[in-house]
Every structure is written in C-alpha cells, then in structure tokens.
C-alpha atoms as a PDB file:
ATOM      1  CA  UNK A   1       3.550 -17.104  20.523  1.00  0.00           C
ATOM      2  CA  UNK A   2       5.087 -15.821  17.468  1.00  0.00           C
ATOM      3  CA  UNK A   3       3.563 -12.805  16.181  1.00  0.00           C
ATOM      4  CA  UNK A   4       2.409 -13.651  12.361  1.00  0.00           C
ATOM      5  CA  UNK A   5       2.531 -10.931   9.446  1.00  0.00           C
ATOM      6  CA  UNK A   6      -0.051 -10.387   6.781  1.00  0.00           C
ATOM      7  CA  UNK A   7      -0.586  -8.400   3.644  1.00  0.00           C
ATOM      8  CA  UNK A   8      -3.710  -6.132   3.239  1.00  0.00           C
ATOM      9  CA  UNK A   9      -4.374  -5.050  -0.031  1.00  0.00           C
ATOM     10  CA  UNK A  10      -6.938  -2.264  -0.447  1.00  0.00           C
ATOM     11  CA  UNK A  11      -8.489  -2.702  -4.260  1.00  0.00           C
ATOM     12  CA  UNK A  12     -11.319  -1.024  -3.507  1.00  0.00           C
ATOM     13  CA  UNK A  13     -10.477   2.117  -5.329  1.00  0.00           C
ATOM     14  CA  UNK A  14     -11.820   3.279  -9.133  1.00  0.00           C
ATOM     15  CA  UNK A  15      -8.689   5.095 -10.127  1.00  0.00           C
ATOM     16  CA  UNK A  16     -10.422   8.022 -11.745  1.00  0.00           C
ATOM     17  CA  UNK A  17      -7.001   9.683 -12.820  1.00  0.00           C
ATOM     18  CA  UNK A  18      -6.266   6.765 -15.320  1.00  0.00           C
ATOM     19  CA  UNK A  19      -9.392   7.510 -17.396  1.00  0.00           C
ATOM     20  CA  UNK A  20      -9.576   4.006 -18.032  1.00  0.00           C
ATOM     21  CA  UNK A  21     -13.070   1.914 -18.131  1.00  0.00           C
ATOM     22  CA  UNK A  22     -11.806  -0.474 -15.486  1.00  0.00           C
ATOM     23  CA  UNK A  23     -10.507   0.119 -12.045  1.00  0.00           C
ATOM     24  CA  UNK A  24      -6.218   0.513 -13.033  1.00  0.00           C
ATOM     25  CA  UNK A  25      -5.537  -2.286 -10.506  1.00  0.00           C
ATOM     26  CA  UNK A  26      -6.932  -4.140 -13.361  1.00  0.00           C
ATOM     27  CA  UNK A  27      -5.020  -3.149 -16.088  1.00  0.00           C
ATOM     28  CA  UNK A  28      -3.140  -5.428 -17.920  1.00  0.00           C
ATOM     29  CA  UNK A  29       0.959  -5.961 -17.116  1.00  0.00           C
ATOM     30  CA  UNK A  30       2.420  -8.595 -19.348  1.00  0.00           C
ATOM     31  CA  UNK A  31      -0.801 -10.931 -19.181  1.00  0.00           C
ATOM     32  CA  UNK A  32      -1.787 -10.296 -15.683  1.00  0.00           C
ATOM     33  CA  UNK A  33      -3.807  -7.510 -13.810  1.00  0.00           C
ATOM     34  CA  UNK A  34      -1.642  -4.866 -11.883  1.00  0.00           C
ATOM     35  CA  UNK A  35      -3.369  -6.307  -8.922  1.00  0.00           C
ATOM     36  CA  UNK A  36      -2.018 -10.276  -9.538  1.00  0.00           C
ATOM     37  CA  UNK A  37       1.655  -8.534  -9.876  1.00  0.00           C
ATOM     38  CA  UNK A  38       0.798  -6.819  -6.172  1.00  0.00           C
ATOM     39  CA  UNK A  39      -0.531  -9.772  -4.703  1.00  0.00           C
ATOM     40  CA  UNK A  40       2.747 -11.794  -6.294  1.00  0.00           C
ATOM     41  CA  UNK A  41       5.314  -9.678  -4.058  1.00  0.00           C
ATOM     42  CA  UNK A  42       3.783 -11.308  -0.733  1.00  0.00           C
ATOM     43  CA  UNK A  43       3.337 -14.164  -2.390  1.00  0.00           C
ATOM     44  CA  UNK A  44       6.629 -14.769  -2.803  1.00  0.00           C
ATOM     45  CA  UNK A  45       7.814 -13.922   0.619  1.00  0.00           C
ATOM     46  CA  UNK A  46       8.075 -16.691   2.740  1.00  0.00           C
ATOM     47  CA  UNK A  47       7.569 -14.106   5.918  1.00  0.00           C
ATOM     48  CA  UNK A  48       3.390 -13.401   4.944  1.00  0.00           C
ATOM     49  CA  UNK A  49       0.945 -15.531   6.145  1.00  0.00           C
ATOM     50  CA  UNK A  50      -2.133 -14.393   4.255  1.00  0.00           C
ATOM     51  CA  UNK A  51      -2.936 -11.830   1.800  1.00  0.00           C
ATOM     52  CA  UNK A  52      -5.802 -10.003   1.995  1.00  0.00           C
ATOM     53  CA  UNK A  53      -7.768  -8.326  -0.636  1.00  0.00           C
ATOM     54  CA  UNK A  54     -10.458  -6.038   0.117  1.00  0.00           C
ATOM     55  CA  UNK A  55     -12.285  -4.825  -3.204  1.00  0.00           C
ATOM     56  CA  UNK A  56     -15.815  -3.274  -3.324  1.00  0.00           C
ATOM     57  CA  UNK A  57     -19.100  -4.906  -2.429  1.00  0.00           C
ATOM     58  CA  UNK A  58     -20.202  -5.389  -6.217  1.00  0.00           C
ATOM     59  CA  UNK A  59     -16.855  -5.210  -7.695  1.00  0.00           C
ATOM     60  CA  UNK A  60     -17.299  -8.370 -10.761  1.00  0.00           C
ATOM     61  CA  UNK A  61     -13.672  -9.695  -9.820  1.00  0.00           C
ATOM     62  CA  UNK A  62     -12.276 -12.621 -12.160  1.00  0.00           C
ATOM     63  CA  UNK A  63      -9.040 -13.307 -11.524  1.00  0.00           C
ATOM     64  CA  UNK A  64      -7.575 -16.931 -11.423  1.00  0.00           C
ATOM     65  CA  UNK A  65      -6.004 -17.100  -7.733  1.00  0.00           C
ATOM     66  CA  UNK A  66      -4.853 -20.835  -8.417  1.00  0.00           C
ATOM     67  CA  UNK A  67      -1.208 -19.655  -7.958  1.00  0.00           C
ATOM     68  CA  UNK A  68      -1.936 -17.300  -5.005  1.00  0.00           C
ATOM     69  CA  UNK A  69      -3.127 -19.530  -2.021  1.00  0.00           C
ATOM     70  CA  UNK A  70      -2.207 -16.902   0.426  1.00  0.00           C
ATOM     71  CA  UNK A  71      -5.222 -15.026  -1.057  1.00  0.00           C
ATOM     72  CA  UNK A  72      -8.555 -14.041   1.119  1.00  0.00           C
ATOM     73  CA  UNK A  73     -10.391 -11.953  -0.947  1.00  0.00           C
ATOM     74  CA  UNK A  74     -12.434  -9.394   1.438  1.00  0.00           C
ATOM     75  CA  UNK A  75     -15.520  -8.060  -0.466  1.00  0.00           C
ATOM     76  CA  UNK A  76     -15.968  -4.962   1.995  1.00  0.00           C
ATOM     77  CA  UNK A  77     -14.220  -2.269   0.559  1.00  0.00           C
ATOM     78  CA  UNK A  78     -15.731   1.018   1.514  1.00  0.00           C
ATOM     79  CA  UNK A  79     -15.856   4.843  -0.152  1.00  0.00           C
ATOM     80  CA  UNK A  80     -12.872   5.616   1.043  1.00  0.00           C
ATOM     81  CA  UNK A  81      -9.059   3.879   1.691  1.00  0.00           C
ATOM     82  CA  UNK A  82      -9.661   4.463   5.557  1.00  0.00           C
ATOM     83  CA  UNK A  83     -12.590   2.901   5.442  1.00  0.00           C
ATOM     84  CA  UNK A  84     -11.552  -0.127   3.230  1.00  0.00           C
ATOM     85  CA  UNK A  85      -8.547  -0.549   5.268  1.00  0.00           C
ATOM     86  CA  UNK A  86     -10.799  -0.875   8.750  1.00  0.00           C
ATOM     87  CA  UNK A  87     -13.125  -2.866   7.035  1.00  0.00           C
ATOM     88  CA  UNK A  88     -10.309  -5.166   5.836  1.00  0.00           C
ATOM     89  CA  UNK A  89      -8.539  -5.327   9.233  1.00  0.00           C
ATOM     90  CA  UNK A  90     -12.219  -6.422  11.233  1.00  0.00           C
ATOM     91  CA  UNK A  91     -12.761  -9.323   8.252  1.00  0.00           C
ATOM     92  CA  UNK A  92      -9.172 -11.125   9.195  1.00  0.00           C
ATOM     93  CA  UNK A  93      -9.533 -13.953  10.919  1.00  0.00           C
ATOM     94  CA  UNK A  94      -5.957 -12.998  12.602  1.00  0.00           C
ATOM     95  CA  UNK A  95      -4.382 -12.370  16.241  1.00  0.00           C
ATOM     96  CA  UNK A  96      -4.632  -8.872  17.640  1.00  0.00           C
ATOM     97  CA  UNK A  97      -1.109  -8.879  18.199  1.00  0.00           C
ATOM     98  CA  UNK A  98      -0.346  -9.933  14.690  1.00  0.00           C
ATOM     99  CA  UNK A  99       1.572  -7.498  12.363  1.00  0.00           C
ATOM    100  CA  UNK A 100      -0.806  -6.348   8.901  1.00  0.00           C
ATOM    101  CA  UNK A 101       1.357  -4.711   6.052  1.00  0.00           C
ATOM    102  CA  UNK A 102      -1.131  -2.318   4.108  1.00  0.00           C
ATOM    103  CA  UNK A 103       0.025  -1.891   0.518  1.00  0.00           C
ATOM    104  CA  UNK A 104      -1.465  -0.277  -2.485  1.00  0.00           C
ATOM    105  CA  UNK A 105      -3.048  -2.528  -5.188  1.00  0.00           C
ATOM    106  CA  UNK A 106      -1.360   0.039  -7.302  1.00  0.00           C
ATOM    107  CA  UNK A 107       2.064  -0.907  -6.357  1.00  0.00           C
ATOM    108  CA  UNK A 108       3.241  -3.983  -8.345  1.00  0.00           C
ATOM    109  CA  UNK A 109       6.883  -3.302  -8.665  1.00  0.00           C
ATOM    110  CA  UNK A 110       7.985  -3.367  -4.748  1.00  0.00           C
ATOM    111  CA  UNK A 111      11.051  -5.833  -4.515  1.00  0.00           C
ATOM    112  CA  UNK A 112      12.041  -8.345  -2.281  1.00  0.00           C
ATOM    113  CA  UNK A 113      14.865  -6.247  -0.391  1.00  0.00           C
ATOM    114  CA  UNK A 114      12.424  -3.241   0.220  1.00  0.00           C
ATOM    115  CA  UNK A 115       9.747  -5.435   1.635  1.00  0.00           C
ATOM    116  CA  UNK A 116      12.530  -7.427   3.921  1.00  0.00           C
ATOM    117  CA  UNK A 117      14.038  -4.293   4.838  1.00  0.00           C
ATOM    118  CA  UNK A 118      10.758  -2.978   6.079  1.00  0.00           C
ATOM    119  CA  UNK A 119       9.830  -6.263   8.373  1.00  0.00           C
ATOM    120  CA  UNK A 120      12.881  -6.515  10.134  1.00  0.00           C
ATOM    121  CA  UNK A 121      12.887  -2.657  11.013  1.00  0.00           C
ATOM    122  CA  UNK A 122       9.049  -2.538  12.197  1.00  0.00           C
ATOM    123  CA  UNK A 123       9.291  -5.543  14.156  1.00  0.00           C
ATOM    124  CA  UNK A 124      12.008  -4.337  16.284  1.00  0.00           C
ATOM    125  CA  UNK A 125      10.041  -0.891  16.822  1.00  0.00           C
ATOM    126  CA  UNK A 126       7.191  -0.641  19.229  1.00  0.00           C
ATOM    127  CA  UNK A 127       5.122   1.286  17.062  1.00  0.00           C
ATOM    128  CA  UNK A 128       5.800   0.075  12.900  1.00  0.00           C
ATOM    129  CA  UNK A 129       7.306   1.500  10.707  1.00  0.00           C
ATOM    130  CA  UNK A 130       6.892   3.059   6.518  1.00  0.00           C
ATOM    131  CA  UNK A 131       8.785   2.901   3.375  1.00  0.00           C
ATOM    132  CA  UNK A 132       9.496   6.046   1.966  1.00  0.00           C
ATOM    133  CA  UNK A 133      11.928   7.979  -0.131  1.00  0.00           C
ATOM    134  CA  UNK A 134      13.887  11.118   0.726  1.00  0.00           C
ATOM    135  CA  UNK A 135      12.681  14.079  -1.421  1.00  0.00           C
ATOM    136  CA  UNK A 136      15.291  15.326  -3.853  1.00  0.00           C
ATOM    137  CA  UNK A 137      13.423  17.482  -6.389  1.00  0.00           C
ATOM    138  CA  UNK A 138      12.778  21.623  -5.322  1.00  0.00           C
ATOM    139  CA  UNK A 139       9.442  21.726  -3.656  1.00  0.00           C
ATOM    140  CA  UNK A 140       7.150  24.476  -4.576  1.00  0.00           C
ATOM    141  CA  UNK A 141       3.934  25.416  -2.873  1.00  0.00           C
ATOM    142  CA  UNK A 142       1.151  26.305  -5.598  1.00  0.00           C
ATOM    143  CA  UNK A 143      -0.799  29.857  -5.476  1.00  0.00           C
ATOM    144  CA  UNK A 144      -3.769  31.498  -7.221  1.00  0.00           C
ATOM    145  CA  UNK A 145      -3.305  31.324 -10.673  1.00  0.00           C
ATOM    146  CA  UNK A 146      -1.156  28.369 -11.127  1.00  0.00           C
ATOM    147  CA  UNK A 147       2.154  30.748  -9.910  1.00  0.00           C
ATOM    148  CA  UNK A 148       4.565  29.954  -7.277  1.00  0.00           C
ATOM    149  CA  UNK A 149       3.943  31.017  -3.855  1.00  0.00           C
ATOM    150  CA  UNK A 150       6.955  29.825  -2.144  1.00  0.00           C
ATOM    151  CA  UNK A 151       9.567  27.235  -2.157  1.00  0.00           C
ATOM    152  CA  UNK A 152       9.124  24.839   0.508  1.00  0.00           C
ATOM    153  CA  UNK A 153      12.462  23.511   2.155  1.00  0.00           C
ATOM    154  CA  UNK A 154      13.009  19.860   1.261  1.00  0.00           C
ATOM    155  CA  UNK A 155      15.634  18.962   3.889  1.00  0.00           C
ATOM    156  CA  UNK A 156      13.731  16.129   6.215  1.00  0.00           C
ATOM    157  CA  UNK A 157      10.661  15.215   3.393  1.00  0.00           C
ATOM    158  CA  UNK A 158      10.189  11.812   2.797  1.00  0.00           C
ATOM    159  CA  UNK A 159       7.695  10.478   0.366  1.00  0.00           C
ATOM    160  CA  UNK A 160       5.508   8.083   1.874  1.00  0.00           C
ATOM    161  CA  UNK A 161       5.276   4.862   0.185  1.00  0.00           C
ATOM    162  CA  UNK A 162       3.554   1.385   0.814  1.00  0.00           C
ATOM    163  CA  UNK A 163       3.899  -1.412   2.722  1.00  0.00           C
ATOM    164  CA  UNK A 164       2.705   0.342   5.905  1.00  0.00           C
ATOM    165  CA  UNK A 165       3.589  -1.774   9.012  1.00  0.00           C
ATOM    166  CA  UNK A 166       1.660  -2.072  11.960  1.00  0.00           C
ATOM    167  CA  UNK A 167      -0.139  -4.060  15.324  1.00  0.00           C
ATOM    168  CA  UNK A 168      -3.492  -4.530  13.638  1.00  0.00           C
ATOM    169  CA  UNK A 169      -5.192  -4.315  16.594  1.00  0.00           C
ATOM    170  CA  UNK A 170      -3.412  -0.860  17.136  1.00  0.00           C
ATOM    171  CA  UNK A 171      -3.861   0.296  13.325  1.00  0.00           C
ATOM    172  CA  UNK A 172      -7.541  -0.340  13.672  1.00  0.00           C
ATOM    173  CA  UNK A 173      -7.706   1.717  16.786  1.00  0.00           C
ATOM    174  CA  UNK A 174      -5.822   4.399  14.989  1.00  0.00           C
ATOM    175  CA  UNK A 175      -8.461   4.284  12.068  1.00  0.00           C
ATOM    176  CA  UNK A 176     -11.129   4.284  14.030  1.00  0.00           C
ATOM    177  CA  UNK A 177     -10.413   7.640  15.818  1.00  0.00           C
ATOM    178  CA  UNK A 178      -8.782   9.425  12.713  1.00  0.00           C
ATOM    179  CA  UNK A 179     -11.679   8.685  10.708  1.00  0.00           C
ATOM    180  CA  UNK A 180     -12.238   9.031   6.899  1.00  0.00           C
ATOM    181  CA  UNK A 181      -9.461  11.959   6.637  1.00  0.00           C
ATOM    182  CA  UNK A 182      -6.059  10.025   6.188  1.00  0.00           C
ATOM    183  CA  UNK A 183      -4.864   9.176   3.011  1.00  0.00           C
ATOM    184  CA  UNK A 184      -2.760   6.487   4.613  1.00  0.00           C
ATOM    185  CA  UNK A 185      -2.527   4.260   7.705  1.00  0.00           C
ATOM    186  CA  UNK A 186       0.873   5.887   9.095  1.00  0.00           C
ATOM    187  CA  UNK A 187      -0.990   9.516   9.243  1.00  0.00           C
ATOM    188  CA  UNK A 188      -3.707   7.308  12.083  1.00  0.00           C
ATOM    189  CA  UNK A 189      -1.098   6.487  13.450  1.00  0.00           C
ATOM    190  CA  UNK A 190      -0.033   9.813  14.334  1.00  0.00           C
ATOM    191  CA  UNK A 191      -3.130  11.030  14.829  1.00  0.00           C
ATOM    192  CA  UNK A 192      -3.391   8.713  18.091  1.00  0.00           C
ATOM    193  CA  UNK A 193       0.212  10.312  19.219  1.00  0.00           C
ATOM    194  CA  UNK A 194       2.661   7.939  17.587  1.00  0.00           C
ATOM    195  CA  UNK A 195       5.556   8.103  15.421  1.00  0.00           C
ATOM    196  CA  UNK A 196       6.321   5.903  13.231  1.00  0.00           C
ATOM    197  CA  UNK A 197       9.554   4.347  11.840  1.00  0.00           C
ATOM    198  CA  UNK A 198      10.600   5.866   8.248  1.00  0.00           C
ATOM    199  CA  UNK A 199      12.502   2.442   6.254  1.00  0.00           C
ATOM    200  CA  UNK A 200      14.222   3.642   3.406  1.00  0.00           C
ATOM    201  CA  UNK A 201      12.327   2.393  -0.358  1.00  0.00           C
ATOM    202  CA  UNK A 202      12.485   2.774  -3.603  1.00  0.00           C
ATOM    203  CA  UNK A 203      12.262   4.901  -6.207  1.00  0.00           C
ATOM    204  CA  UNK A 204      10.894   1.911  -8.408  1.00  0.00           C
ATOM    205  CA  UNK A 205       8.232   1.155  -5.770  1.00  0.00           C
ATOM    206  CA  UNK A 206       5.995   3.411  -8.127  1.00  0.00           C
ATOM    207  CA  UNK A 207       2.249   3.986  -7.542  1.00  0.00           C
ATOM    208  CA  UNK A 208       0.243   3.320 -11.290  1.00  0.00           C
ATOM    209  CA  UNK A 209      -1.518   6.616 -11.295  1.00  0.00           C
ATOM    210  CA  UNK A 210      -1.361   7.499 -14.875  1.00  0.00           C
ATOM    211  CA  UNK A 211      -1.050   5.943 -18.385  1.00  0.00           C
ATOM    212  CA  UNK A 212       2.688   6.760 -18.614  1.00  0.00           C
ATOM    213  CA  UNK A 213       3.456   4.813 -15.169  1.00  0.00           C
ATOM    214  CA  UNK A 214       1.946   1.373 -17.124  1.00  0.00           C
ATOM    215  CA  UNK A 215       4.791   1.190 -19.507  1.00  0.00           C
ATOM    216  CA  UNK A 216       7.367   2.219 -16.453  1.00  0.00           C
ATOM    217  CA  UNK A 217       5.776  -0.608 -14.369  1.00  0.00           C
ATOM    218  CA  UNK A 218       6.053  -3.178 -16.990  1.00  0.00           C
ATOM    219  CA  UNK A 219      10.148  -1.968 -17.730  1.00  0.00           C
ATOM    220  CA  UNK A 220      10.773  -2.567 -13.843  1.00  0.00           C
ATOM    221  CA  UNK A 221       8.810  -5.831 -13.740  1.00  0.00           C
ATOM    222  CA  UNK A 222      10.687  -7.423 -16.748  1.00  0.00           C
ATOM    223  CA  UNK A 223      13.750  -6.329 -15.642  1.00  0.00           C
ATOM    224  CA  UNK A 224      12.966  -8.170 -12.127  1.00  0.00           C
ATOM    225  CA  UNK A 225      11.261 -11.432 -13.438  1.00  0.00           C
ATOM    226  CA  UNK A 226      12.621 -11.631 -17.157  1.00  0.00           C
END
C-alpha cells in the first residue's frame, strides 16, 4: 500500500513576541485568521490527506472549517512545540508508515511549488527531508554588551523552514528521545543519528513573528490569490 501524506499543524503556541491579545495564528489576513491561510496551502494540494491541527486544551477556537474538510482539529497541544507535535502525531488516526508534514501555523504564505518540491524530494529519501534557505546576510555571533564577538562563516547555513517531512512513526520516535529541547522536528531527527534532506524554499515562506511581517504576509498572499 501506498504510503499517504498529512499536514500537522502545531497552533498551540501564544506568540508572545507579537504583543498581541490573541495567539498571532489568529490574526486577521484579508478576512481570515493566519491560521485558515496555513491550513488553505494543504488544502489545496491534492497530495494531503488530512490536516491536522493541534491547538491547546482550552484554546476557545471559532473558526468556520466548512471549506476545509481535510481539517481534524487535535485539542492536545502541549507547553512546548515538541510536545504539541508528539501529542499531535499519537491523536492521528494514520498508518505508521505514512508520511506527516509539520508546518508552522505561522506560515501562511508557503506556495504550491515549495510544498511540491519538498514531497517529491522526501519521498525518494529514506529519512525526509526540510525546506530551507541558504544564508546570504554576514553572520555575527553576539557578546557581552550587545558588541560583536566574531563573525561566523556563512558558507553551508541554511535557514530552516517548515514543512518538515517525515515517517511519523519515525518522527515520533525521534521526539520521544530528544525530548522538550528541539525547536523543530528535523533537529529529533538528528538527535536519533539521521540526516535529513535540505529542499530548497523560499524566501516568502515567512514565519509571522512580528507586527511588520502581517503587512508582508498579506503583500505575498494577494499577490498569490488576487
């Protein structure tokens, strides 16, 4: 049998940097949270089974999924990203064999290309593969003080991004011995010995952090829907 793909979205998170009253995967884009333009992306792609949404135990979610019916909505999120992630992977009701692509709710402006790209490099890999971006800014490593304390060389830096490709039986594994550390599922992946495939992104494929990235997200969005 045909191994199946699915989205898991992590939504779990309070996006504290954003100093907004409401987690910032619910901040409006043109009418609709950041989270419905997320969820949209695998929506869209005839290659996802299911999308699943993890958010917090008493998070008051409203949305109006009448357009999404890939959408499972998890409500098992956990204090950290690790934890909402493992917690997310042991609710689906999927094959241990199946492929999970874990992607920020944050993330509302990956395209179509990027996400294809991604599937048909991990699934010819034996252990998954990342988007990410080459660095091309001068990297400097902060001292005391606020002042420079070197220059870190930027030849082979990638910036991870999201979707993050994997065996969810294997990712879970890998979460399950890395623990509450990792800040994404490729670094448990490691952590258990493996390497995973780096898929060229984009720079677009922006993570809403702060209030600026709002306005940025909503430029790339109408200039991909209209």
């Amino acid at each position: 049998m045909t191994a199946r793909l699915h989205a898991l979205i992590p939504a779990a998170g309070t996006g504290a940097r954003m100093g907004s009253d409401i987690p910032k995967q619910y901040l409006d884009i043109a009418g609709h949270p950041v989270l419905w333009h997320t969820v949209q992306v695998f929506e869209r792609n005839a290659a996802i089974a299911t999308v699943t949404v993890v958010i917090a135990p008493n998070d008051a979610l409203d949305l109006d999924w009448a357009d999404c019916p890939k959408v499972r909505i998890q409500r098992v999120g956990g204090a950290t990203r690790a934890q909402t992630v493992l917690a997310g992977l042991q609710a689906m009701a999927v094959a241990a064999d199946d492929w999970v692509l874990v992607h920020d709710a944050a993330r509302p402006c990956l395209d179509q290309a990027s996400l294809d790209r991604l599937i048909a490099a991990a699934q010819a890999d034996a252990v998954g593969g990342i988007l990410a971006i080459p660095l091309s800014d001068t990297i400097k490593r902060a001292g005391e003080g606020g002042r420079i304390s070197a220059t870190v060389p930027r030849a082979g830096l990638w910036a991870a991004q999201t979707p993050q490709m994997f065996r969810v039986a294997r990712l879970a594994e890998a979460l399950m011995a890395a623990g509450d550390a990792v800040t994404d599922e490729a670094s448990a992946m490691e952590f258990i010995g493996q390497a995973p495939l780096l898929v060229m992104g984009s720079p677009r494929n922006l993570k809403v952090t702060l209030p600026a990235d709002l306005a940025l997200a909503a430029r790339y969005l109408a200039e991909t829907h209209g």
